[in-house]
N, C-alpha and C. Protein backbone atom coordinates (compact mmCIF):
# COMPACT_ATOMS: atom_id res chain seq x y z
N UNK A 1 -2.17 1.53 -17.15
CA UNK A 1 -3.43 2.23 -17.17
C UNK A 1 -4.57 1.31 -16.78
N UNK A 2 -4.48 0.01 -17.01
CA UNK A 2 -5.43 -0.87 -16.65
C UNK A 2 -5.71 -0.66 -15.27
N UNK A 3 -4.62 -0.54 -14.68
CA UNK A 3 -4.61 -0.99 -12.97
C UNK A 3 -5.29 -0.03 -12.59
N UNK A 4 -5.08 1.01 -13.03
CA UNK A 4 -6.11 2.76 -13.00
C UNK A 4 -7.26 1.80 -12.84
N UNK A 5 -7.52 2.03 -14.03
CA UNK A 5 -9.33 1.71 -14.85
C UNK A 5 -9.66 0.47 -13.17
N UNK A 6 -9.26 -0.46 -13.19
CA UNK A 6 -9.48 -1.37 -12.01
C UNK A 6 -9.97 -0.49 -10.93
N UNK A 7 -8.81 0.35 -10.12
CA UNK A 7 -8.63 0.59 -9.60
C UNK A 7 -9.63 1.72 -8.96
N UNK A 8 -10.13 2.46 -10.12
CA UNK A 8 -11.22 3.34 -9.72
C UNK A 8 -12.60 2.22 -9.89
N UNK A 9 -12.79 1.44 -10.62
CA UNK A 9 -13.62 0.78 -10.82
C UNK A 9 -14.14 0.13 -9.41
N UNK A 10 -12.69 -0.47 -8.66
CA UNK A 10 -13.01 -0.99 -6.97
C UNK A 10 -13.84 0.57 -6.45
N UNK A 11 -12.97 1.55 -6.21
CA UNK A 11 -12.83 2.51 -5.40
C UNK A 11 -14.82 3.07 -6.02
N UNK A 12 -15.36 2.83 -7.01
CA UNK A 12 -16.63 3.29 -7.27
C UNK A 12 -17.61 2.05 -6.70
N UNK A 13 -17.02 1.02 -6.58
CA UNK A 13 -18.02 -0.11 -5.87
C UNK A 13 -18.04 0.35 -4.24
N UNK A 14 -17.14 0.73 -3.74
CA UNK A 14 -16.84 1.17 -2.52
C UNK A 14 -17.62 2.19 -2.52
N UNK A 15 -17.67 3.24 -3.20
CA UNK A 15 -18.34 4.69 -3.04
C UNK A 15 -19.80 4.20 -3.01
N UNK A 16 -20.33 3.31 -3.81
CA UNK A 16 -22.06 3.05 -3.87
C UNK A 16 -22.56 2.34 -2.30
N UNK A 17 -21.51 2.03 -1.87
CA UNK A 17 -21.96 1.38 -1.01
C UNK A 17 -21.76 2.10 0.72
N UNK A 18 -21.30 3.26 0.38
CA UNK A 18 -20.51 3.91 1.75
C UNK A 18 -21.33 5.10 1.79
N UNK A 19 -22.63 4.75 2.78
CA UNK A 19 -22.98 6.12 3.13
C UNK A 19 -22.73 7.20 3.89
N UNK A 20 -21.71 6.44 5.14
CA UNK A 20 -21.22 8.08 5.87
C UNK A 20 -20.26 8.37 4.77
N UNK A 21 -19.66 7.82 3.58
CA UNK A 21 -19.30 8.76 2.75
C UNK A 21 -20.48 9.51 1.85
N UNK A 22 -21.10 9.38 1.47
CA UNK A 22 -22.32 9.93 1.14
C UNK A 22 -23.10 11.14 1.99
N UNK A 23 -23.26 10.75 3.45
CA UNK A 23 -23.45 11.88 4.20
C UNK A 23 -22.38 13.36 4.18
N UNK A 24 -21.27 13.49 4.41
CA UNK A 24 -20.16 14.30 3.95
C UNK A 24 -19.96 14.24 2.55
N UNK A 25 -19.98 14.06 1.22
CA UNK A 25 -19.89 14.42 0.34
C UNK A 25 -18.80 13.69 -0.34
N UNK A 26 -17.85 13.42 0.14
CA UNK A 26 -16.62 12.69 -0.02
C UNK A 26 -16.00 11.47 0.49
N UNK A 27 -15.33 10.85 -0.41
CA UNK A 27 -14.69 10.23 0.56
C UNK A 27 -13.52 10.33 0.69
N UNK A 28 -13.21 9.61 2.35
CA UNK A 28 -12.05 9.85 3.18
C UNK A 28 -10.72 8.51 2.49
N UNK A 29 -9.62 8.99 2.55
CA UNK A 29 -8.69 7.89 1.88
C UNK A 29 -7.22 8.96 2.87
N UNK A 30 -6.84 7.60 3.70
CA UNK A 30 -6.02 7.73 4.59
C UNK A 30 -4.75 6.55 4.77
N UNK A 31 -3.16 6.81 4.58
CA UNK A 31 -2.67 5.99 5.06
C UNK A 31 -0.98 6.35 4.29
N UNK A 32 -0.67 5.03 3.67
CA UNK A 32 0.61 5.39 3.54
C UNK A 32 1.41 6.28 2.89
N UNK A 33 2.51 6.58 2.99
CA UNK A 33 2.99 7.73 1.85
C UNK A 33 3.59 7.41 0.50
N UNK A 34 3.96 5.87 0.41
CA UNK A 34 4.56 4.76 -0.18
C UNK A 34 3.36 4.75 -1.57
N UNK A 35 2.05 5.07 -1.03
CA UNK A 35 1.08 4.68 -1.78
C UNK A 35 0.70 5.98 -2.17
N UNK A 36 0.72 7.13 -1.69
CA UNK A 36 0.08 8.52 -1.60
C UNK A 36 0.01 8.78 -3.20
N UNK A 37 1.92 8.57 -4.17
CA UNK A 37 1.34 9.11 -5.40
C UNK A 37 0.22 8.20 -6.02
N UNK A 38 -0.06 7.08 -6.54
CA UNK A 38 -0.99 6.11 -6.89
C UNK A 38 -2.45 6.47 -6.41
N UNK A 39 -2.91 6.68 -4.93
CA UNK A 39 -4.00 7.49 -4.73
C UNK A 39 -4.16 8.41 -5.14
N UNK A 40 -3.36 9.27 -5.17
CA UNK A 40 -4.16 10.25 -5.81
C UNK A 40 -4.29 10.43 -7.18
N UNK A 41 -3.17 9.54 -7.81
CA UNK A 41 -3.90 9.57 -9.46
C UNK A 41 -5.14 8.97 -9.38
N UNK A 42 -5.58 7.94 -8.54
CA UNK A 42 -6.58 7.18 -8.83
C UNK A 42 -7.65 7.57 -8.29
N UNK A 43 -7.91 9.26 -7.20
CA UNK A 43 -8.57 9.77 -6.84
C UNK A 43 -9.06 10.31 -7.82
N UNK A 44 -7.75 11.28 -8.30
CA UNK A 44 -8.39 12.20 -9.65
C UNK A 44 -8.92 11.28 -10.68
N UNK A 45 -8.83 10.13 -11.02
CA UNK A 45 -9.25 9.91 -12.23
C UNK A 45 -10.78 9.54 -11.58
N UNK A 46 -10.84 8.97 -10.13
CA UNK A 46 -12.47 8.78 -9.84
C UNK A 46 -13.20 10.09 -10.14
N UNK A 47 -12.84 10.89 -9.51
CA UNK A 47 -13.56 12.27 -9.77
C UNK A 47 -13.77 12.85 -11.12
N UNK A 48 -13.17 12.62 -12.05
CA UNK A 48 -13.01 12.65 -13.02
C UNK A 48 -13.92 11.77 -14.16
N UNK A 49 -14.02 10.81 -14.01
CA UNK A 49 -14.96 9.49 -14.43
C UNK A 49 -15.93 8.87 -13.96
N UNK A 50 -16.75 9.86 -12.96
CA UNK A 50 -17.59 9.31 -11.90
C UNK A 50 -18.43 10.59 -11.80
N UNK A 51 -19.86 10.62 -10.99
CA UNK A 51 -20.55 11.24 -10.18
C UNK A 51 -20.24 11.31 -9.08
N UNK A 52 -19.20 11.03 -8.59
CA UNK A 52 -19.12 11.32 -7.11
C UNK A 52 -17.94 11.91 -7.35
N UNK A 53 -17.90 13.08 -6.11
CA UNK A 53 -16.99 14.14 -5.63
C UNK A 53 -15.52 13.46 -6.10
N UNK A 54 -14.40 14.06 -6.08
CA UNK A 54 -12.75 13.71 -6.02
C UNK A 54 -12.34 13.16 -4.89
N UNK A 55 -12.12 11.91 -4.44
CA UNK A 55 -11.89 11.60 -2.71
C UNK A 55 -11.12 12.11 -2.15
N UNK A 56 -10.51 12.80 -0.92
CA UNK A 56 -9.73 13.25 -0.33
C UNK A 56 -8.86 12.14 0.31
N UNK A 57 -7.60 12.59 -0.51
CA UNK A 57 -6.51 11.35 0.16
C UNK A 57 -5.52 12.46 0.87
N UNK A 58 -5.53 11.83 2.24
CA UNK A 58 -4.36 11.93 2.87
C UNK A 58 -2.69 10.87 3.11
N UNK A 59 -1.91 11.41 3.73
CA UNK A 59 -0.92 10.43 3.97
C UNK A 59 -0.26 10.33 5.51
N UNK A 60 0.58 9.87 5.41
CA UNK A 60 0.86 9.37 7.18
C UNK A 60 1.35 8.01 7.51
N UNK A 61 1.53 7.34 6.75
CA UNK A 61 1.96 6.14 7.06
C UNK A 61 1.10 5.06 7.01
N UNK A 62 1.28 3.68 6.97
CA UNK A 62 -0.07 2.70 6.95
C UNK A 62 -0.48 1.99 8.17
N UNK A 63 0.57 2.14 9.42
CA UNK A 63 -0.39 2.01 10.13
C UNK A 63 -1.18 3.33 10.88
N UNK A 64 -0.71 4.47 10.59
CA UNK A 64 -1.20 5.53 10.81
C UNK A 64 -2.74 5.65 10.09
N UNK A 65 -2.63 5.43 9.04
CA UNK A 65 -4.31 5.06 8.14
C UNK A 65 -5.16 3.85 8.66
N UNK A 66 -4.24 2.82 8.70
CA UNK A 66 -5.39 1.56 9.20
C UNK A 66 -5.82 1.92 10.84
N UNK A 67 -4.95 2.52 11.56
CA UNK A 67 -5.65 3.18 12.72
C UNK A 67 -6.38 4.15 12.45
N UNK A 68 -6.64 5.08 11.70
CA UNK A 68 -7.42 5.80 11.47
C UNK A 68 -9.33 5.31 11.32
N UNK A 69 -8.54 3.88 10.46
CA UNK A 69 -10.01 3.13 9.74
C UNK A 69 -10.65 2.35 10.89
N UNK A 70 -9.49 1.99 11.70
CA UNK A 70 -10.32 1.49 12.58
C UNK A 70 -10.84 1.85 13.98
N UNK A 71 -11.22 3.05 13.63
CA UNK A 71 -11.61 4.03 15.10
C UNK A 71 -12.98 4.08 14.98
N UNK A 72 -13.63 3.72 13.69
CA UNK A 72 -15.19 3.06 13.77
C UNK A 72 -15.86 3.94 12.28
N UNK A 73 -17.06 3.44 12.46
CA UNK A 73 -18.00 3.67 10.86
C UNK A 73 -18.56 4.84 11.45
N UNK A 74 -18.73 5.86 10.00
CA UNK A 74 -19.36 7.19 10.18
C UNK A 74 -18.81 8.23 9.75
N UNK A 75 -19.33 9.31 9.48
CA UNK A 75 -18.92 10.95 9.26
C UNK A 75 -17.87 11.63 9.45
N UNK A 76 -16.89 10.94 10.95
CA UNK A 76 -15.87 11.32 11.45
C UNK A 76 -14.73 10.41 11.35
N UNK A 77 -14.73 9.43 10.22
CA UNK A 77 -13.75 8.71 10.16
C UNK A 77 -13.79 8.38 8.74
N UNK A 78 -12.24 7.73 8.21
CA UNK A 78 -12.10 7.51 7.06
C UNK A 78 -12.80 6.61 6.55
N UNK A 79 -12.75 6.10 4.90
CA UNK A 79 -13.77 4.91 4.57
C UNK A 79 -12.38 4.03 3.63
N UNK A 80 -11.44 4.60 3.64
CA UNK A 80 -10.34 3.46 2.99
C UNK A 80 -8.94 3.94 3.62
N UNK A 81 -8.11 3.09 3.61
CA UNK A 81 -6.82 2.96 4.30
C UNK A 81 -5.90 2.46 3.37
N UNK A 82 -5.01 3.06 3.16
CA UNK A 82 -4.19 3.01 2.34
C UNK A 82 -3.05 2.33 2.63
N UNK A 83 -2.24 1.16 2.81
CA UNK A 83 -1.39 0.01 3.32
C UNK A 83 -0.22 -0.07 2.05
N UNK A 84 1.33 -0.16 2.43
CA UNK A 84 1.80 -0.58 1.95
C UNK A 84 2.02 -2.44 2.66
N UNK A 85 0.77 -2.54 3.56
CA UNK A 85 1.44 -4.05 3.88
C UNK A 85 0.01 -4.46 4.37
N UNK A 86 -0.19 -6.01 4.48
CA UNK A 86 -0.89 -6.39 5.02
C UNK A 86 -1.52 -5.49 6.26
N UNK A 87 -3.07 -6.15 6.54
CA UNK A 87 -3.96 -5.58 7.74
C UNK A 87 -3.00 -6.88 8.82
N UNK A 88 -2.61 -6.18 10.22
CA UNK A 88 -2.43 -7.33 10.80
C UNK A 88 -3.30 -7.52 11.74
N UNK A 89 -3.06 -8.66 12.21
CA UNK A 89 -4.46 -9.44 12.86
C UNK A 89 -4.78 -8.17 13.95
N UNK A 90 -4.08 -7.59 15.09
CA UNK A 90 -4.52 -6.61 16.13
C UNK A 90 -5.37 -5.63 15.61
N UNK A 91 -4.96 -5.19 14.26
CA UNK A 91 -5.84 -3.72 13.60
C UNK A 91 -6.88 -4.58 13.47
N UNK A 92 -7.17 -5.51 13.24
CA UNK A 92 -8.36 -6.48 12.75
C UNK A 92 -9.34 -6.03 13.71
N UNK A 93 -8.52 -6.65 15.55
CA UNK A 93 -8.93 -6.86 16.32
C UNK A 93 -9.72 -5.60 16.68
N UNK A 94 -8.73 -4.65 16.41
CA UNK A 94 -8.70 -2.71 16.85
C UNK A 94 -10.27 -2.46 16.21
N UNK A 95 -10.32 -2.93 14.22
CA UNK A 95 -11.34 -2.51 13.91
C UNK A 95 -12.81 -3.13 14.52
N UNK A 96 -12.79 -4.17 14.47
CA UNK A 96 -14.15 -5.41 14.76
C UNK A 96 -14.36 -4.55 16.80
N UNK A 97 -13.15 -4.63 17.48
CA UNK A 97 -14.29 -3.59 18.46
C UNK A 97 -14.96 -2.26 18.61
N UNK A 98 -14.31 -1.66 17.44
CA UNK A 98 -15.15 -0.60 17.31
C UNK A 98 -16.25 -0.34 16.06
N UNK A 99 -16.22 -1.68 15.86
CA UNK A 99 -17.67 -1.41 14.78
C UNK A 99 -17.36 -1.98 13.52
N UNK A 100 -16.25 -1.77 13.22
CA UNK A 100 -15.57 -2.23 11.95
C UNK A 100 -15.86 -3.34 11.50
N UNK A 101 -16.38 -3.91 11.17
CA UNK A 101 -16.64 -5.42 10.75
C UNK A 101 -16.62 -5.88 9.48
N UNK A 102 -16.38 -5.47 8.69
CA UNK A 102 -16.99 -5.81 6.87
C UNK A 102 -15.41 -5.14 6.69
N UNK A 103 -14.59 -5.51 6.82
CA UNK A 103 -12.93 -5.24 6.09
C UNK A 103 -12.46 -5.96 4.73
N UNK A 104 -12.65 -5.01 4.37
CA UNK A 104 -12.10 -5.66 2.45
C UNK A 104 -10.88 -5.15 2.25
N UNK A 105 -9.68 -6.12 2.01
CA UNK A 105 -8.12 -6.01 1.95
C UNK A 105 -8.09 -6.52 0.43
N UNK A 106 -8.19 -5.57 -0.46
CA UNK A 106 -7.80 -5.27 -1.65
C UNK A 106 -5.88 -4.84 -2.27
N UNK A 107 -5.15 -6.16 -2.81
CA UNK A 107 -4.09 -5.74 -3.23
C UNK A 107 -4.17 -5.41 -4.31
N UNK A 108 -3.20 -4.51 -4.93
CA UNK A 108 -3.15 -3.74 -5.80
C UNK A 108 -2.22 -4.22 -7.14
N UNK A 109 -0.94 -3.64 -5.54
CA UNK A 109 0.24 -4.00 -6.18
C UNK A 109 1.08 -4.50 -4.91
N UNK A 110 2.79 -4.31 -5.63
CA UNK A 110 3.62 -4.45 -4.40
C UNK A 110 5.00 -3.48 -4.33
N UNK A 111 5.08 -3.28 -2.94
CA UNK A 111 6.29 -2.15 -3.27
C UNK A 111 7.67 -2.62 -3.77
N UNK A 112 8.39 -1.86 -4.36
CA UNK A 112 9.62 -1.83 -4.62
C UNK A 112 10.86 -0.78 -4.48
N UNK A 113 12.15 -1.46 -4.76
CA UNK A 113 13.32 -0.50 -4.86
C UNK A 113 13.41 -0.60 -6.38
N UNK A 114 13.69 1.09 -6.57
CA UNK A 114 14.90 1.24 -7.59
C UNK A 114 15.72 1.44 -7.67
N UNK A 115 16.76 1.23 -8.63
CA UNK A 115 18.30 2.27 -8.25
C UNK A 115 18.20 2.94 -10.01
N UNK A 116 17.95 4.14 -9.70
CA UNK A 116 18.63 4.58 -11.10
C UNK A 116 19.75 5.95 -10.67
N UNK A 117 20.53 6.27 -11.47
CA UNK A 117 21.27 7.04 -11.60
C UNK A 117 21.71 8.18 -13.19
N UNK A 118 21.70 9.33 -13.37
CA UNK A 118 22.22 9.62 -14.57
C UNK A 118 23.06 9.04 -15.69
N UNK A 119 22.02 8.80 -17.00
CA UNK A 119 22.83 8.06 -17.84
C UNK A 119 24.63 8.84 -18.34
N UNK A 120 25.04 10.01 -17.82
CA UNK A 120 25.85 10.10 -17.87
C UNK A 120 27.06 10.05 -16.68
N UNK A 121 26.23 9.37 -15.17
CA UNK A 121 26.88 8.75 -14.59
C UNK A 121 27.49 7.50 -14.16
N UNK A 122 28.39 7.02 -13.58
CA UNK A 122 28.84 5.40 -13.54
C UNK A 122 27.88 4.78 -13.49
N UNK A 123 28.58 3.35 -13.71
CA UNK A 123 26.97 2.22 -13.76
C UNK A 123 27.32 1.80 -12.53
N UNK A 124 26.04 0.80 -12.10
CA UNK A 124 26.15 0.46 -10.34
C UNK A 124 27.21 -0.76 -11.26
N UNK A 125 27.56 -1.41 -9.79
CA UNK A 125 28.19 -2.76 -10.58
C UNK A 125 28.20 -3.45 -9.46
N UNK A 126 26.71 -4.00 -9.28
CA UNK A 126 26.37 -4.99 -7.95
C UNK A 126 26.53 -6.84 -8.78
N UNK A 127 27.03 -7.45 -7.78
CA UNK A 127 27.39 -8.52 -8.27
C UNK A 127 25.88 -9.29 -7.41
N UNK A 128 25.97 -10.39 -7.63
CA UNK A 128 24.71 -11.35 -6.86
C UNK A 128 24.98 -11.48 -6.09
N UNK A 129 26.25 -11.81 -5.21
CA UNK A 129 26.58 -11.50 -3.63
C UNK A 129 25.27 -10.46 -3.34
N UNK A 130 25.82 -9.13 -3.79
CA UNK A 130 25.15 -7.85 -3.18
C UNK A 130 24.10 -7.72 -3.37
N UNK A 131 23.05 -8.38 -4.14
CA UNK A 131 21.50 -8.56 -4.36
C UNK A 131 21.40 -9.31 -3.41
N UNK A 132 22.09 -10.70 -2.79
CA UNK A 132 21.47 -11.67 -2.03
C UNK A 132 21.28 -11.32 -0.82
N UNK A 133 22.67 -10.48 -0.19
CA UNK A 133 22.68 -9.85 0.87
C UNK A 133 21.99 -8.97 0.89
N UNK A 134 21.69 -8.37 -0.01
CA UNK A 134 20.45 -6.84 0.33
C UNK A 134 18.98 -7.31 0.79
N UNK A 135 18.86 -8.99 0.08
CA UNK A 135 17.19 -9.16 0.40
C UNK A 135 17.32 -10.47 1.44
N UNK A 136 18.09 -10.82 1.56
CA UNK A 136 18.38 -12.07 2.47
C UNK A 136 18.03 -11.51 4.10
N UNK A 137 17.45 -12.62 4.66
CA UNK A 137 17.31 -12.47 5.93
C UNK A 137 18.79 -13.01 6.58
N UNK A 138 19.82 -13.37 5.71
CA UNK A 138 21.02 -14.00 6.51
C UNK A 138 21.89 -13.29 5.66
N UNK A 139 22.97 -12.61 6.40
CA UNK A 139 24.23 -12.00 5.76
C UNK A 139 25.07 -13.45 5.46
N UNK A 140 25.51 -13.17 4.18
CA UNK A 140 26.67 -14.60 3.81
C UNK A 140 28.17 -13.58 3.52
N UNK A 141 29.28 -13.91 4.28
CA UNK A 141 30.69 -13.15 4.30
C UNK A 141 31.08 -14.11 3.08
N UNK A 142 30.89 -14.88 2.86
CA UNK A 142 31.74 -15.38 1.49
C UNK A 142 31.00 -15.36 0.23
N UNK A 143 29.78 -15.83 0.24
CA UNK A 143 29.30 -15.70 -1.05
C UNK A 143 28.96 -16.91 -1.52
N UNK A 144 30.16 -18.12 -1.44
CA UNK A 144 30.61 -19.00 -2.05
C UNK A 144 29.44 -19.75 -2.60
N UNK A 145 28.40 -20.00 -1.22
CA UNK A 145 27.48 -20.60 -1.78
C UNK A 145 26.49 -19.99 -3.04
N UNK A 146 26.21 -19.32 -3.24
CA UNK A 146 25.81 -18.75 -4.53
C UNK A 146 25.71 -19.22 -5.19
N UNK A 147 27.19 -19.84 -5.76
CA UNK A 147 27.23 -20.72 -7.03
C UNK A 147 27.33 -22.12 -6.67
N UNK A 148 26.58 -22.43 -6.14
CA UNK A 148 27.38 -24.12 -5.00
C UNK A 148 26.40 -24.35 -3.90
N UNK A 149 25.38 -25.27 -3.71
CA UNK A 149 24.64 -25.22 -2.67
C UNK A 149 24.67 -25.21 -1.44
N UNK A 150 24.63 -24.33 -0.16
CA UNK A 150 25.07 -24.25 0.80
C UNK A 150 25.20 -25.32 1.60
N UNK A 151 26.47 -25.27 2.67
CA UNK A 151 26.50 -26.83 3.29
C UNK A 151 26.18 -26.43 4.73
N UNK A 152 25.66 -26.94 5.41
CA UNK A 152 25.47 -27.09 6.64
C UNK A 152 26.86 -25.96 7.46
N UNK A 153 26.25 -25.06 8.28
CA UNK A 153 27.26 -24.02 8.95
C UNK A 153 28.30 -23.01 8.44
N UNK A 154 28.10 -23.09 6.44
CA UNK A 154 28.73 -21.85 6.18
C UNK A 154 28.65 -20.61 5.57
N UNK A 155 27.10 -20.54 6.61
CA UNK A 155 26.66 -19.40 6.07
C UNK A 155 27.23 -18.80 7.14
């Protein structure tokens, strides 16, 4: 609940300061779908705990939103972008020629996997092989090293 309370707390420093959100009534909140449930709790609770309107969040993906943000300042464009990942340097580039200049990259959080399944179904039964290989940038066919520090060529 903290991260809430934060969270609208940013999103109301943002609102005082955003007048083409002010001109339209609302503000615009555009981007990933990863993030979509979290916005909008944190929409409703702005609207909710605030003088200003409920923001309108959409979804679409994050670079679908950070392109959105960076098509320029005003009435006809969004005022936050919703990212499950870093701004990368080109959207930077994308925003700063069209006006964009003042970019505040606020993390939140970070994404994750879960695995759950019915407590009256089997349990997973992943060994550390299968964690290492799931997040590893290098598939290992033996494992071995795991428990044993890898030697030169057998990964």
């Amino acid at each position: 609940m903290n991260t809430v309370k934060f969270t609208v707390s940013a999103l109301a420093v943002i609102a005082a300061s955003a007048t083409a959100a002010a001109a339209r009534d609302q503000i615009q909140v555009s981007g990933s779908s990863t993030v979509l449930p979290y916005a909008t709790i944190v929409a409703e609770a702005f609207g909710e705990n605030t003088d200003f309107p409920t923001p309108v969040v959409e979804s679409g993906g994050s670079s679908a939103g950070l392109q959105k943000f960076c098509e320029g300042v005003g009435e006809n464009t969004i005022d936050i972008a919703n990212a499950s990942r870093p701004i990368k340097d080109s959207e930077r580039e994308a925003c700063a020629a069209a006006g964009v200049t003042d970019v505040m990259e606020v993390r939140i959080g970070y994404d994750g996997i879960v695995f759950a399944n019915a407590s009256s179904g089997p349990d997973f039964v992943f060994t550390p092989a299968d964690w290492f290989n799931a997040l590893s940038a290098k598939v290992s066919k033996t494992a071995r090293w795991l428990t044993t520090p890898p030697q030169a060529g057998t990964r």
